[in-house]
N, C-alpha and C. Protein backbone atom coordinates (compact mmCIF):
# COMPACT_ATOMS: atom_id res chain seq x y z
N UNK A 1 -20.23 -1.23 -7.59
CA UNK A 1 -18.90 -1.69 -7.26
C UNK A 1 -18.67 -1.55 -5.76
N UNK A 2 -17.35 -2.01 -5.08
CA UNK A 2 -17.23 -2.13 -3.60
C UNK A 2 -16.65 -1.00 -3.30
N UNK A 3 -17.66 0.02 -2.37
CA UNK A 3 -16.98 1.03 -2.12
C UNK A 3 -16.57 1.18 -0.16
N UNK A 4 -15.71 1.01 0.05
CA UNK A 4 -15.33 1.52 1.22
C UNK A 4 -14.87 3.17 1.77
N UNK A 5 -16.22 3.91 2.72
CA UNK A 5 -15.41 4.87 3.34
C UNK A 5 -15.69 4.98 4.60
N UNK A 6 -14.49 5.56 5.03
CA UNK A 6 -13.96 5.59 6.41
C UNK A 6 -13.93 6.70 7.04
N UNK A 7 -14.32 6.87 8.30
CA UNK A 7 -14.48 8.32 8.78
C UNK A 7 -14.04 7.89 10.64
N UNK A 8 -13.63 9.63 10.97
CA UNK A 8 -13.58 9.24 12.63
C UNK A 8 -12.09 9.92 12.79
N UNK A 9 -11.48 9.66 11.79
CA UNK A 9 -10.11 10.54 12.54
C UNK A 9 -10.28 11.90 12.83
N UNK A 10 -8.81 12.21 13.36
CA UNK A 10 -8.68 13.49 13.97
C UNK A 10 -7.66 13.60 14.47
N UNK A 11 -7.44 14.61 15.37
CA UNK A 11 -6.17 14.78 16.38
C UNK A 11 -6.26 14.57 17.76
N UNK A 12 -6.01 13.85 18.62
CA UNK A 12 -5.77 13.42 19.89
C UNK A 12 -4.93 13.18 21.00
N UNK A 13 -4.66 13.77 21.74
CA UNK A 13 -3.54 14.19 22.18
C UNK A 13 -3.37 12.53 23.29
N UNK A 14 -1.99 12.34 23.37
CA UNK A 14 -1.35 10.85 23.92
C UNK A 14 -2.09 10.24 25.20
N UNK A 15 -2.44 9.24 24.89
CA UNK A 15 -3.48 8.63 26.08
C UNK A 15 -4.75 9.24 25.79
N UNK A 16 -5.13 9.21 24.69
CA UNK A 16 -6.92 9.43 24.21
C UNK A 16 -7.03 8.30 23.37
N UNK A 17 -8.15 8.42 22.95
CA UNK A 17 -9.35 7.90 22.15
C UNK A 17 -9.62 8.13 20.82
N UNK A 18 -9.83 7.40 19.92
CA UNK A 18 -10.85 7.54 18.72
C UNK A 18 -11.58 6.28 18.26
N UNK A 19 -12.60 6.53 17.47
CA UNK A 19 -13.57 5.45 16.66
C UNK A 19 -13.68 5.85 15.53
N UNK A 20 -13.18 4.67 14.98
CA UNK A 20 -12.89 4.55 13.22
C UNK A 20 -13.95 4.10 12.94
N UNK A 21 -14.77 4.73 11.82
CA UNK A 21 -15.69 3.48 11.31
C UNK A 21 -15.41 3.38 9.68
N UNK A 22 -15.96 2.13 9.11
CA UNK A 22 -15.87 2.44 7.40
C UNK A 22 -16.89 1.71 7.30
N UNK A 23 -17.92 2.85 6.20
CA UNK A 23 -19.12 1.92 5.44
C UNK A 23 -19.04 0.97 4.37
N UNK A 24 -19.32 0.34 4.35
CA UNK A 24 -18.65 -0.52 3.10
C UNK A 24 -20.48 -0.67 2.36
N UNK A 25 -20.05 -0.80 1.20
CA UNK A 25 -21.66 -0.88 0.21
C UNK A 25 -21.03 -2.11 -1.30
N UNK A 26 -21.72 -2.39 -2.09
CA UNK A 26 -21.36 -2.78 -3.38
C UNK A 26 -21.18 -4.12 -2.96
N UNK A 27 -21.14 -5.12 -1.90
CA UNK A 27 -20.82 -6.51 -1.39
C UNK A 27 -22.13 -6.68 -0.31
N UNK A 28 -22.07 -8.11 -0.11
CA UNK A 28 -23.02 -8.93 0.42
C UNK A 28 -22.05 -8.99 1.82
N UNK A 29 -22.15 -8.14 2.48
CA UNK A 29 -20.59 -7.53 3.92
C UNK A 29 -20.75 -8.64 4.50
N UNK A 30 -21.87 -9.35 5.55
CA UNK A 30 -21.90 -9.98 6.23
C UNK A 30 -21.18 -11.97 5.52
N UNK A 31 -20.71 -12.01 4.46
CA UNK A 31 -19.71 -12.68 3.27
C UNK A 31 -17.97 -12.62 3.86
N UNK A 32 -17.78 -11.35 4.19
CA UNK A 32 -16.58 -11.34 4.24
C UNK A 32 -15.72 -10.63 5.28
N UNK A 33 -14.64 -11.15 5.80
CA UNK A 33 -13.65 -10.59 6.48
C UNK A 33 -13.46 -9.01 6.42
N UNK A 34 -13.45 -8.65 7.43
CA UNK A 34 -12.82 -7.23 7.14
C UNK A 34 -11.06 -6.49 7.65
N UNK A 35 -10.91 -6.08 7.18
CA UNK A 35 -9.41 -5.32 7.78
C UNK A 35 -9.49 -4.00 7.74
N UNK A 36 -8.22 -3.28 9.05
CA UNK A 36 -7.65 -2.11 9.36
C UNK A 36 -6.65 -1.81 8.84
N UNK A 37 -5.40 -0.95 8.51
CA UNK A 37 -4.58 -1.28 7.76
C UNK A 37 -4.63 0.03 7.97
N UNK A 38 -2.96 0.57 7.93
CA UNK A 38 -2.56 1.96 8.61
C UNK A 38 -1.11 2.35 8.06
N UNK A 39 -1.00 3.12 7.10
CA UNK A 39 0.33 3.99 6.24
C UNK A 39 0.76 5.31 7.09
N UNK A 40 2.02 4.99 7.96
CA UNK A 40 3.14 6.45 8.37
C UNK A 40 3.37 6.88 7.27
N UNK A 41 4.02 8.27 7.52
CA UNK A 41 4.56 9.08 6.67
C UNK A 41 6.29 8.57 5.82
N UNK A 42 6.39 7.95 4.48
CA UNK A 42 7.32 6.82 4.40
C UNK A 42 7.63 5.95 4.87
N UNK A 43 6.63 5.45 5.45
CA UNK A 43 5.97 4.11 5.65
C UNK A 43 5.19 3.25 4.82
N UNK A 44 5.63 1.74 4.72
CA UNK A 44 5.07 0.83 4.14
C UNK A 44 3.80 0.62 4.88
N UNK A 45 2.23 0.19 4.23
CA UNK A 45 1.16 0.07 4.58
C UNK A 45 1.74 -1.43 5.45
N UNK A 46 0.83 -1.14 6.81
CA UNK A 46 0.78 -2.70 7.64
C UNK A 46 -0.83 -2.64 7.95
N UNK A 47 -0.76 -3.62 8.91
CA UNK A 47 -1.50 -4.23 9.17
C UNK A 47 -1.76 -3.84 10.60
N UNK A 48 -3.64 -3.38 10.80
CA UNK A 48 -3.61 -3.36 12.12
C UNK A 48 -4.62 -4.50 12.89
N UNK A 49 -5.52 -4.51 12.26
CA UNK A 49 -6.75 -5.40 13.19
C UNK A 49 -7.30 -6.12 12.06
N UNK A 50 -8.28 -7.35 12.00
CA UNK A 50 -9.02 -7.85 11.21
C UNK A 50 -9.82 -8.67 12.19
N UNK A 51 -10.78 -8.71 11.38
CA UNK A 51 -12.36 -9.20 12.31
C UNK A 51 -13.22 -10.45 10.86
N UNK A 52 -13.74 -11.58 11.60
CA UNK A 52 -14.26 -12.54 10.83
C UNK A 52 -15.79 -12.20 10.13
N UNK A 53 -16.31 -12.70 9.25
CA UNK A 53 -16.96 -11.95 8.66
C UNK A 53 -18.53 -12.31 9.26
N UNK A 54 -18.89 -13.05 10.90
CA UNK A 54 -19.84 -13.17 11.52
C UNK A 54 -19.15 -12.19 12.86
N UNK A 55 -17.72 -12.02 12.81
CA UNK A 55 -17.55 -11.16 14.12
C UNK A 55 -17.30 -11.71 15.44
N UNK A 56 -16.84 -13.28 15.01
CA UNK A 56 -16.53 -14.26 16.01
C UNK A 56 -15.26 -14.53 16.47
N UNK A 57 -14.38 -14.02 15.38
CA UNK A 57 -13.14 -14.06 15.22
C UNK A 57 -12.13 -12.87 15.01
N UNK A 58 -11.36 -12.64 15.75
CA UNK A 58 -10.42 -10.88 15.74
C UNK A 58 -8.69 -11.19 15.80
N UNK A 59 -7.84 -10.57 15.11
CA UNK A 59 -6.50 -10.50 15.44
C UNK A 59 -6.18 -9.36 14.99
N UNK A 60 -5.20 -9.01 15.47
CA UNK A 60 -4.19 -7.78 16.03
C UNK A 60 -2.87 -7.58 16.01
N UNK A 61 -2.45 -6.43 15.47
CA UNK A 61 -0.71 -6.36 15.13
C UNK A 61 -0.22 -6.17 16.90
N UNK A 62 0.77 -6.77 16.77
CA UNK A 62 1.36 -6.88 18.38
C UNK A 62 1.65 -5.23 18.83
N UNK A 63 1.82 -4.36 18.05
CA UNK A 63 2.23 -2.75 18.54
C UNK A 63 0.74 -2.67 18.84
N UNK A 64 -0.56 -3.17 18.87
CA UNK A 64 -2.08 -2.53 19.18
C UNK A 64 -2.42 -3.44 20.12
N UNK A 65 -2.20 -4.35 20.34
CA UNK A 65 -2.95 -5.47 21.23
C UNK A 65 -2.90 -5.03 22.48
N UNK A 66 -4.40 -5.43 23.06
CA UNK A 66 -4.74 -4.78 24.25
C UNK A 66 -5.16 -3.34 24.35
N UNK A 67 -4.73 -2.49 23.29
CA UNK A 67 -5.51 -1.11 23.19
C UNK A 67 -6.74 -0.74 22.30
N UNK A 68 -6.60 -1.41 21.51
CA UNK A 68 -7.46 -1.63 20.05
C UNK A 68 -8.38 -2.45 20.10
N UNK A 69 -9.86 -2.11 19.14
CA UNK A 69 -10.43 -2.98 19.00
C UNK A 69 -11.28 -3.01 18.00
N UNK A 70 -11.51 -4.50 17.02
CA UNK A 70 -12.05 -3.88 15.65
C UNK A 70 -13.19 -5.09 16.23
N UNK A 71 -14.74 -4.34 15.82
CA UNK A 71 -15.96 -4.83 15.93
C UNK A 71 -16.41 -4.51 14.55
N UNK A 72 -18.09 -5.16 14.59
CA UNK A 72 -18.67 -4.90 13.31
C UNK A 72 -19.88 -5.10 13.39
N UNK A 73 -20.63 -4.19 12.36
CA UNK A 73 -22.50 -4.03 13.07
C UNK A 73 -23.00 -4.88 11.38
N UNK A 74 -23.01 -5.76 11.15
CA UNK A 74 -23.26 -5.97 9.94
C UNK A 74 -24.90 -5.84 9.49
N UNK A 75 -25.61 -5.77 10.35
CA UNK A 75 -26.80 -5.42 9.94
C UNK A 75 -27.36 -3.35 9.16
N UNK A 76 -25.57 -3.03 9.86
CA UNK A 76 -25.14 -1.65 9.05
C UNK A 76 -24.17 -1.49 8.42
N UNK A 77 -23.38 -2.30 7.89
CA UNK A 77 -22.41 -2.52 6.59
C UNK A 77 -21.31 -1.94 7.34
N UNK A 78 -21.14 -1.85 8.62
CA UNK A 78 -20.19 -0.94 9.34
C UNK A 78 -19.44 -1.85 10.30
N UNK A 79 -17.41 -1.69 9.96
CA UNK A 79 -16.80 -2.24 10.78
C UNK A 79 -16.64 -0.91 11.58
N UNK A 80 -16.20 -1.25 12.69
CA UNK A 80 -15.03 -0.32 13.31
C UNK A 80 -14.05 -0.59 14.06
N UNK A 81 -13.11 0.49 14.35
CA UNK A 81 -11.69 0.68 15.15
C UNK A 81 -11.79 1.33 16.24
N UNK A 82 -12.19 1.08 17.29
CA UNK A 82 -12.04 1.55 18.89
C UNK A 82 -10.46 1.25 19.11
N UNK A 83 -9.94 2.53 19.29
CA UNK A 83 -8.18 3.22 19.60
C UNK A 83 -8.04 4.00 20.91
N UNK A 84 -7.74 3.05 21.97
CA UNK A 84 -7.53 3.37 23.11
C UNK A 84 -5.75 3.69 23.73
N UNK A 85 -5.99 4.49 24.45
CA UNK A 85 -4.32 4.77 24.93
C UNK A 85 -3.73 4.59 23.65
N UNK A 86 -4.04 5.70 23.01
CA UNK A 86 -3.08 6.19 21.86
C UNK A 86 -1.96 6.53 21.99
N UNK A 87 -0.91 6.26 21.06
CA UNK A 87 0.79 6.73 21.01
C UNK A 87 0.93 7.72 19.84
N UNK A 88 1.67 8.36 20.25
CA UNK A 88 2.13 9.01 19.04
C UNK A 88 2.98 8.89 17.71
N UNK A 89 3.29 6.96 18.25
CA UNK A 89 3.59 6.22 16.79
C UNK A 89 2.35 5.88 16.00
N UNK A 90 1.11 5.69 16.48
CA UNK A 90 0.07 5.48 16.09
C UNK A 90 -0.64 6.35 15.28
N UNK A 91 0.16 7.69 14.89
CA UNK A 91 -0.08 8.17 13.71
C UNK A 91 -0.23 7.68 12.23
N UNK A 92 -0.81 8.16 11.59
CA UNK A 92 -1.21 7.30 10.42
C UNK A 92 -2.38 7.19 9.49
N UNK A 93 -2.53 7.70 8.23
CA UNK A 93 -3.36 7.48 7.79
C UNK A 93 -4.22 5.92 7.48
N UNK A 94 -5.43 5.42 8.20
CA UNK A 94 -5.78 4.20 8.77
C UNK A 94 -6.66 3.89 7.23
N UNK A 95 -6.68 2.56 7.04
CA UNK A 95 -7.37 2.32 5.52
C UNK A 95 -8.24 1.10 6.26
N UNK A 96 -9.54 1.26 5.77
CA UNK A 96 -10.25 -0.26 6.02
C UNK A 96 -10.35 -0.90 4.49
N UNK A 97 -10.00 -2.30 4.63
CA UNK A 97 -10.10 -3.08 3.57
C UNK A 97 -11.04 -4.13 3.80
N UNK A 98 -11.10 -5.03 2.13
CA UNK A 98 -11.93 -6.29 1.94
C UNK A 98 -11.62 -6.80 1.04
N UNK A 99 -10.91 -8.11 1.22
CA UNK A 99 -10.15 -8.82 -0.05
C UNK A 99 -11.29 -9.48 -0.56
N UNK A 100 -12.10 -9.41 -1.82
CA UNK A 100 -13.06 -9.91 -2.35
C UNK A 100 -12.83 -10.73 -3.90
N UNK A 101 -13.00 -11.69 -3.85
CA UNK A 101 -12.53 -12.29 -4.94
C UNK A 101 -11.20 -12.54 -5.33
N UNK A 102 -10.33 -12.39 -4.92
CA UNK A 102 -9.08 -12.43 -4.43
C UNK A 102 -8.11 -11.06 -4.80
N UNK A 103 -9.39 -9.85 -4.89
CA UNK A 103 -9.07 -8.79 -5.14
C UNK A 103 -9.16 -7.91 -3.63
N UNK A 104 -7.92 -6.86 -3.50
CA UNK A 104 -8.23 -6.48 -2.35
C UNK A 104 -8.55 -4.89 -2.49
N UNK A 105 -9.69 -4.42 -1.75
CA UNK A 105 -10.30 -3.17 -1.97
C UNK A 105 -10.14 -2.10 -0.91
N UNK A 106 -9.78 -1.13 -0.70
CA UNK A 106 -9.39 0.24 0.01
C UNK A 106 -10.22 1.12 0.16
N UNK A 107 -10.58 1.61 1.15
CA UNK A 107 -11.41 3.13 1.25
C UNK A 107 -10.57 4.09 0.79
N UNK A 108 -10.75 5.44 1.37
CA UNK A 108 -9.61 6.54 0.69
C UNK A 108 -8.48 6.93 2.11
N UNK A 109 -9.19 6.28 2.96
CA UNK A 109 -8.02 6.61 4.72
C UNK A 109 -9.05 7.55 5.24
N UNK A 110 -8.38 8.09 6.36
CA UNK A 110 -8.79 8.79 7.31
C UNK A 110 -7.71 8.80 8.48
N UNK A 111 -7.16 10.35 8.26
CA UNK A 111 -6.17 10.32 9.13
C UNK A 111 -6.38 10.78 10.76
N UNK A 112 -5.09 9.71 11.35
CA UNK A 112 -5.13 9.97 12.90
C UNK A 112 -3.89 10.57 13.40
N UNK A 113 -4.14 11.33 14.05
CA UNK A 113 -2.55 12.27 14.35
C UNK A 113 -2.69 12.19 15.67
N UNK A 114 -1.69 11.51 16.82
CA UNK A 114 -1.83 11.56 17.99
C UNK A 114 -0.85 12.28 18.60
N UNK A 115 -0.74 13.40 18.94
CA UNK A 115 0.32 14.47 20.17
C UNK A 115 0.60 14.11 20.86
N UNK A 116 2.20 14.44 21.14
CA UNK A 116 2.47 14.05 22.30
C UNK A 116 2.41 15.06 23.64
């Protein structure tokens, strides 16, 4: 079955860095789109980055653009999230997804806590 997990968070204090990655297995990856996707604390899940499923194609929630960046190594089943000049709204447990079959699939998160 399609398993997505995600690793790389942590704590980072305002104006740092992290790299998200999620392995994805159980799919033919280099097939399909991937997404970022990021839940605050009573917060509704949004939307952060998505990348085309050759890696030719990228968009971005307007609160990340220009700091963010989602790439993908598909010859290692691996997207990732390069998170530059972090905010401390940018807290959030971060989910990578893959809508497959018109089913959409979740890792378990990996949380990012940025200090101010």
């Amino acid at each position: 079955q399609v398993q997505l997990v995600e690793s790389g968070g942590g704590l980072v204090q305002a104006g740092g860095s992290l790299r998200l990655s999620c392995a994805a297995s159980g799919l033919t990856f280099s097939s399909y789109a991937m997404g970022w996707f990021r839940q605050a604390p009573g917060q509704e899940r949004e939307f952060v980055a998505a990348i085309s499923n050759g890696g030719l194609s990228t968009n971005y929630a307007d609160s990340v653009k220009g700091r963010f960046i989602i790439s993908r190594d598909n010859a290692r089943n691996t997207v990732y999230l390069q998170m530059n000049s972090l905010k401390p709204e940018d807290t959030a447990v971060y989910y990578c997804n893959v809508r497959r079959f018109s089913r959409d699939y979740w890792g378990q998160g990996t949380q990012v806590t940025v200090s101010s």
